[in-house]
N, C-alpha and C. Protein backbone atom coordinates (compact mmCIF):
# COMPACT_ATOMS: atom_id res chain seq x y z
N UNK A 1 52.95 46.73 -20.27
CA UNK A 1 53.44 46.58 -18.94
C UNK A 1 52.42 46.94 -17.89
N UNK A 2 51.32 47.44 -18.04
CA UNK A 2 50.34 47.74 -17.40
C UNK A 2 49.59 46.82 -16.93
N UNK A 3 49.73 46.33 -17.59
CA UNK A 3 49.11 44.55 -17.42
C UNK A 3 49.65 43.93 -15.97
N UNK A 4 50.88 43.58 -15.95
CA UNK A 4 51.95 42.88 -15.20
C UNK A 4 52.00 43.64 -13.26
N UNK A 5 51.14 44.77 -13.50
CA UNK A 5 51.16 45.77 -12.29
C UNK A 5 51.20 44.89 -10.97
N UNK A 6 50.05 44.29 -11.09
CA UNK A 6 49.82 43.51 -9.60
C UNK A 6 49.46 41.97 -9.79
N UNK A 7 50.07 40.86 -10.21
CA UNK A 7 49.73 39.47 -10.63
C UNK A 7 49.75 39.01 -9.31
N UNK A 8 50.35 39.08 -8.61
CA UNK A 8 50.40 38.07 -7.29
C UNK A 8 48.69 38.46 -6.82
N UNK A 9 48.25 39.90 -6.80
CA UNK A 9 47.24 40.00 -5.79
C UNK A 9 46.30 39.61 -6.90
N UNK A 10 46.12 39.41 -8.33
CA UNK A 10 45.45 38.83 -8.87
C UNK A 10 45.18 37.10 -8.61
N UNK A 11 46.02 36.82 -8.79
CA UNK A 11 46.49 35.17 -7.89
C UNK A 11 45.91 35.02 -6.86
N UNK A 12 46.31 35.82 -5.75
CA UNK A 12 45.13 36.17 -4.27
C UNK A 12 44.20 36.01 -4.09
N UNK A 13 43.52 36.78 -5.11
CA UNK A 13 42.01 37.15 -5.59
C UNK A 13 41.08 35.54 -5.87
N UNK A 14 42.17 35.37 -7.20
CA UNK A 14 41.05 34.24 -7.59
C UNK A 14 41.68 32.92 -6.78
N UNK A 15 42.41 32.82 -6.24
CA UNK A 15 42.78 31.34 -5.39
C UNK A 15 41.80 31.54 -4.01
N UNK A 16 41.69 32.80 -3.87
CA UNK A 16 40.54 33.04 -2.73
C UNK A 16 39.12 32.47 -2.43
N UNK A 17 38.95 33.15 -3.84
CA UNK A 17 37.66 32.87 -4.29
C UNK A 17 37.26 31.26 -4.58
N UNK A 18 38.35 30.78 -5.21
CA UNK A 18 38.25 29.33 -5.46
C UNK A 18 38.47 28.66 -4.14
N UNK A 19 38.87 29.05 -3.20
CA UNK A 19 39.29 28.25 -1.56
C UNK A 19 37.42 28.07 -1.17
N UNK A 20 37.51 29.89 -1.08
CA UNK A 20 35.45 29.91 -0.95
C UNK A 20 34.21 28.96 -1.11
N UNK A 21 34.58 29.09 -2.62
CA UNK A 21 33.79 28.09 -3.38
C UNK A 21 33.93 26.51 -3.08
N UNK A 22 35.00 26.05 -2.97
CA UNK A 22 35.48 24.65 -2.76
C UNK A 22 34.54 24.51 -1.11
N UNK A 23 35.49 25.41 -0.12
CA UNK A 23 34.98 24.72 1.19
C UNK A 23 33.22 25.07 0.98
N UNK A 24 32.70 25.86 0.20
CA UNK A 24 31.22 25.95 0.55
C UNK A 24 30.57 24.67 0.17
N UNK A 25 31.46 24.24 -1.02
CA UNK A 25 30.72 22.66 -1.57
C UNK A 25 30.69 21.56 -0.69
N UNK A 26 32.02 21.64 0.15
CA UNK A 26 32.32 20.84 1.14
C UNK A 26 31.49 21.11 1.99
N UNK A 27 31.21 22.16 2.82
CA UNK A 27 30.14 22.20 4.00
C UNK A 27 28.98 21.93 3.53
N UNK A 28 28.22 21.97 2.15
CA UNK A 28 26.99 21.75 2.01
C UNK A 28 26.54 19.89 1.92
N UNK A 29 27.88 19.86 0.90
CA UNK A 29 28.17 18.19 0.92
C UNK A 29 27.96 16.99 1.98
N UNK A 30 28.44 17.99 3.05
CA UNK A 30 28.48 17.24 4.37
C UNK A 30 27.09 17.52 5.03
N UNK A 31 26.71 18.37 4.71
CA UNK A 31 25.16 18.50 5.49
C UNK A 31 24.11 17.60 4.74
N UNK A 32 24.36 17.27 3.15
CA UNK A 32 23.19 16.61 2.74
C UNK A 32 23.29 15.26 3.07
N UNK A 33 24.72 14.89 3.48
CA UNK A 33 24.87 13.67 4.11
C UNK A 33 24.61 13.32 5.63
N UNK A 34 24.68 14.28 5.94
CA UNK A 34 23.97 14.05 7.28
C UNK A 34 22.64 14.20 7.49
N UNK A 35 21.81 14.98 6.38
CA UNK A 35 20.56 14.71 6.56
C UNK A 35 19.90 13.86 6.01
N UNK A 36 20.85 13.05 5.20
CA UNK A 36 20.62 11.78 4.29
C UNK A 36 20.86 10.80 5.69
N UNK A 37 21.59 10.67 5.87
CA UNK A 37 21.61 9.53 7.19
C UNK A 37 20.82 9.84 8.25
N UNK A 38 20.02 10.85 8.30
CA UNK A 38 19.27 10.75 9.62
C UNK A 38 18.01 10.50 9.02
N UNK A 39 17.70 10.80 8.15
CA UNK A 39 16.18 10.52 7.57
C UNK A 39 16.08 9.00 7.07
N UNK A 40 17.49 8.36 6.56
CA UNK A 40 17.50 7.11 6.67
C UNK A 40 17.40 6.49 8.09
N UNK A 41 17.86 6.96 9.05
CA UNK A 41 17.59 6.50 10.50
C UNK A 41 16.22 6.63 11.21
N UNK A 42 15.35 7.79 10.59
CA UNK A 42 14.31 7.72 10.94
C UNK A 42 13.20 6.67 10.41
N UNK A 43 13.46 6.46 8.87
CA UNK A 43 12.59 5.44 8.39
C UNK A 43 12.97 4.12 8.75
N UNK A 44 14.08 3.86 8.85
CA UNK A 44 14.24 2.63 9.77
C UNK A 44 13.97 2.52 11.07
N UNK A 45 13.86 3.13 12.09
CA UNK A 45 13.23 3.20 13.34
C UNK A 45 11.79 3.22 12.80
N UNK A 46 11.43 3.90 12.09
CA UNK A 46 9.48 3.68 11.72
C UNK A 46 9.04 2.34 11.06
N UNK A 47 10.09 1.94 10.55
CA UNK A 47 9.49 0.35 10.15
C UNK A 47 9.91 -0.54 10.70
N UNK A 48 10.42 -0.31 11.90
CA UNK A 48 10.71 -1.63 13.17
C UNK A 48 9.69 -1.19 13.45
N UNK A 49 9.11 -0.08 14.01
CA UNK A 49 7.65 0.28 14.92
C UNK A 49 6.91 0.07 14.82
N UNK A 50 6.61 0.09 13.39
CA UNK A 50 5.55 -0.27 12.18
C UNK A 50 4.93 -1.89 12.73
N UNK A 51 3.58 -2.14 13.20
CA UNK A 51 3.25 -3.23 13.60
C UNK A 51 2.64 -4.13 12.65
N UNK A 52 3.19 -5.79 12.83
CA UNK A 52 2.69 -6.59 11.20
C UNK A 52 1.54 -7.12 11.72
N UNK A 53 0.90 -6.66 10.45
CA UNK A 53 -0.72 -7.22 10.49
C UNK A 53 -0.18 -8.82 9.89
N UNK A 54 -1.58 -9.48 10.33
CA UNK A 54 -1.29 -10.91 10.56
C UNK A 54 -3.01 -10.84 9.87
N UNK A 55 -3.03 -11.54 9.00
CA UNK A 55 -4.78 -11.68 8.67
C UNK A 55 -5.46 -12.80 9.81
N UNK A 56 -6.76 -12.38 9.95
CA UNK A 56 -7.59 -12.86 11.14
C UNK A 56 -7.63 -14.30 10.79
N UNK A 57 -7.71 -14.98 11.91
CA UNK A 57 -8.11 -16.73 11.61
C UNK A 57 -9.91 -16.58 11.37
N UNK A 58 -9.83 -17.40 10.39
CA UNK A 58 -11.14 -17.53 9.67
C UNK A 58 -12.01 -18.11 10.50
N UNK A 59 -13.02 -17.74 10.60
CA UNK A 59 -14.89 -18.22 11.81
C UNK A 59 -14.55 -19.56 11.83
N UNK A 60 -14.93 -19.73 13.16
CA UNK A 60 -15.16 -21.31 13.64
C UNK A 60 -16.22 -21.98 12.41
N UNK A 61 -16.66 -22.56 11.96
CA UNK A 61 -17.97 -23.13 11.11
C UNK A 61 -19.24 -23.48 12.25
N UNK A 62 -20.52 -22.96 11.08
CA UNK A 62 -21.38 -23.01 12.35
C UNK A 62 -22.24 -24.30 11.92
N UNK A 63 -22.08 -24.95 12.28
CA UNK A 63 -23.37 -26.00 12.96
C UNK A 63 -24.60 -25.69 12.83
N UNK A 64 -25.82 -26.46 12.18
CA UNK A 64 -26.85 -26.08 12.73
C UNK A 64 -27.13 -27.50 13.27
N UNK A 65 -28.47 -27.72 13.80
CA UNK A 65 -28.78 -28.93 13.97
C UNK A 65 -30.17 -29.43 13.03
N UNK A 66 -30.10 -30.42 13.11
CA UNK A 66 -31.22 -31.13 11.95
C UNK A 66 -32.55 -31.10 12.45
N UNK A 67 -33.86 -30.55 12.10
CA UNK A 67 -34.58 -30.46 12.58
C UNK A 67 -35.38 -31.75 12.71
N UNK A 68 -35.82 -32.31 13.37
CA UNK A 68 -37.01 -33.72 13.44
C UNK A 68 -37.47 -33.52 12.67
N UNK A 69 -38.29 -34.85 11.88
CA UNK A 69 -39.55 -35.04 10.86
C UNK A 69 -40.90 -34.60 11.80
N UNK A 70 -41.82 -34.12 11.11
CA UNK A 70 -43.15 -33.92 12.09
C UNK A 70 -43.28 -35.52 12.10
N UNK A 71 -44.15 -35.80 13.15
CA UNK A 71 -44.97 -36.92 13.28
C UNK A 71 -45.56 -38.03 12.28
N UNK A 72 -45.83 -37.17 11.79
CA UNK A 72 -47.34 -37.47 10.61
C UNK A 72 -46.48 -37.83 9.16
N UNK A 73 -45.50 -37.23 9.07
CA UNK A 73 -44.45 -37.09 7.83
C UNK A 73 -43.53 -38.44 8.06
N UNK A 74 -43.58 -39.43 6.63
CA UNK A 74 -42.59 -40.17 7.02
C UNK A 74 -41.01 -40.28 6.43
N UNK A 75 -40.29 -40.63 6.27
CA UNK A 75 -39.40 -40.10 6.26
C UNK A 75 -38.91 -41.44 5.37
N UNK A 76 -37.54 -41.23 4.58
CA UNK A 76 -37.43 -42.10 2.97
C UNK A 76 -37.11 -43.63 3.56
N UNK A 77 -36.48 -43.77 4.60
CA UNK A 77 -35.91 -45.06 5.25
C UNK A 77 -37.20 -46.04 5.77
N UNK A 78 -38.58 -44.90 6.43
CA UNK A 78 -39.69 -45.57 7.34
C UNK A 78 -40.66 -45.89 5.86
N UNK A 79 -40.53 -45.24 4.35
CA UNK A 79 -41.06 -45.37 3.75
C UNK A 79 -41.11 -47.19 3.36
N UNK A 80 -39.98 -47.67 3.04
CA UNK A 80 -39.72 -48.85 2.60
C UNK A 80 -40.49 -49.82 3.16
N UNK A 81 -40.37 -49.90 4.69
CA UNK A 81 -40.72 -50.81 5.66
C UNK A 81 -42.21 -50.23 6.29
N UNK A 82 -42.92 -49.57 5.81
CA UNK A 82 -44.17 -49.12 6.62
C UNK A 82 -45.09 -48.81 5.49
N UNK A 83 -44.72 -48.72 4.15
CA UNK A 83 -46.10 -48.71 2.94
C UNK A 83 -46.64 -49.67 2.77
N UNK A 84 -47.17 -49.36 1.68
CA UNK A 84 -47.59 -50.54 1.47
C UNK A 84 -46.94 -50.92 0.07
N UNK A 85 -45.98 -50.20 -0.45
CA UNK A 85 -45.59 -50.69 -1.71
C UNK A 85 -44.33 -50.81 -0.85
N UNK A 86 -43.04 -51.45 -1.92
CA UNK A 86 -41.69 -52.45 -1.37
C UNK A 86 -41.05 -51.08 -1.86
N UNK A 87 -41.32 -50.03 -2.72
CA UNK A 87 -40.00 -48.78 -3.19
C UNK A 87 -39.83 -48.07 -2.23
N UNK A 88 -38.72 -46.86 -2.31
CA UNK A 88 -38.60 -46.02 -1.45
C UNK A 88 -39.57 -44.76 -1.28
N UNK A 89 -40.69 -44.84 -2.58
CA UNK A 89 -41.03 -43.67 -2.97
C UNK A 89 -42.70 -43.94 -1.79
N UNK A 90 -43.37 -43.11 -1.04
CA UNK A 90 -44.79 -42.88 -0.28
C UNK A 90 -45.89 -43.28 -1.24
N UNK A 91 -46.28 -44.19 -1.46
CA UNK A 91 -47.84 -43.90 -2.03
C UNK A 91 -49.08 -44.26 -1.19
N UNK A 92 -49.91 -43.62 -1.32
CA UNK A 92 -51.35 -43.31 -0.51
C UNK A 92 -52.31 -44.43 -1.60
N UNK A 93 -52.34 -45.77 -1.16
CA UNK A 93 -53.31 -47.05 -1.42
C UNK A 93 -54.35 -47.01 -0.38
């Protein structure tokens, strides 16, 4: 019968303790969710901000220009019509 002395304030005790425990899970619960949604709000505001690279348009192409034949040098077209042989190739007769 020693046992039976005080059950209700035993009841008290641990329904207390268990109220404790419960709302502490709950308040922590709710905080990791709110710092879960704001850190999700922050990385989404940083990758709208985030500026898109675009790769560069590639160099205009450069041109050179063709340099003249010297004078003296004849050239494969003046060869035909100005040797003295009928080929395309210079020979010195």
């Amino acid at each position: 019968m020693l046992r039976r002395r005080r059950p209700l304030l035993r009841a008290a005790a641990v329904g207390g303790v268990a109220y404790s425990a419960g709302h502490h899970m709950a308040t922590k619960s709710a905080e990791q969710q709110y710092t879960d949604a704001q850190q999700s709000a922050q990385i989404a505001d940083l990758q709208q901000e985030q500026p898109v690279y675009q790769q560069p348009a590639p160099p205009p192409p450069v041109y050179q220009q063709a340099s003249s034949p010297s004078p003296g040098v004849p050239t494969n077209s003046s060869a035909s019509t100005t040797g003295c042989c009928t080929s395309t190739v210079w020979c010195y007769d």
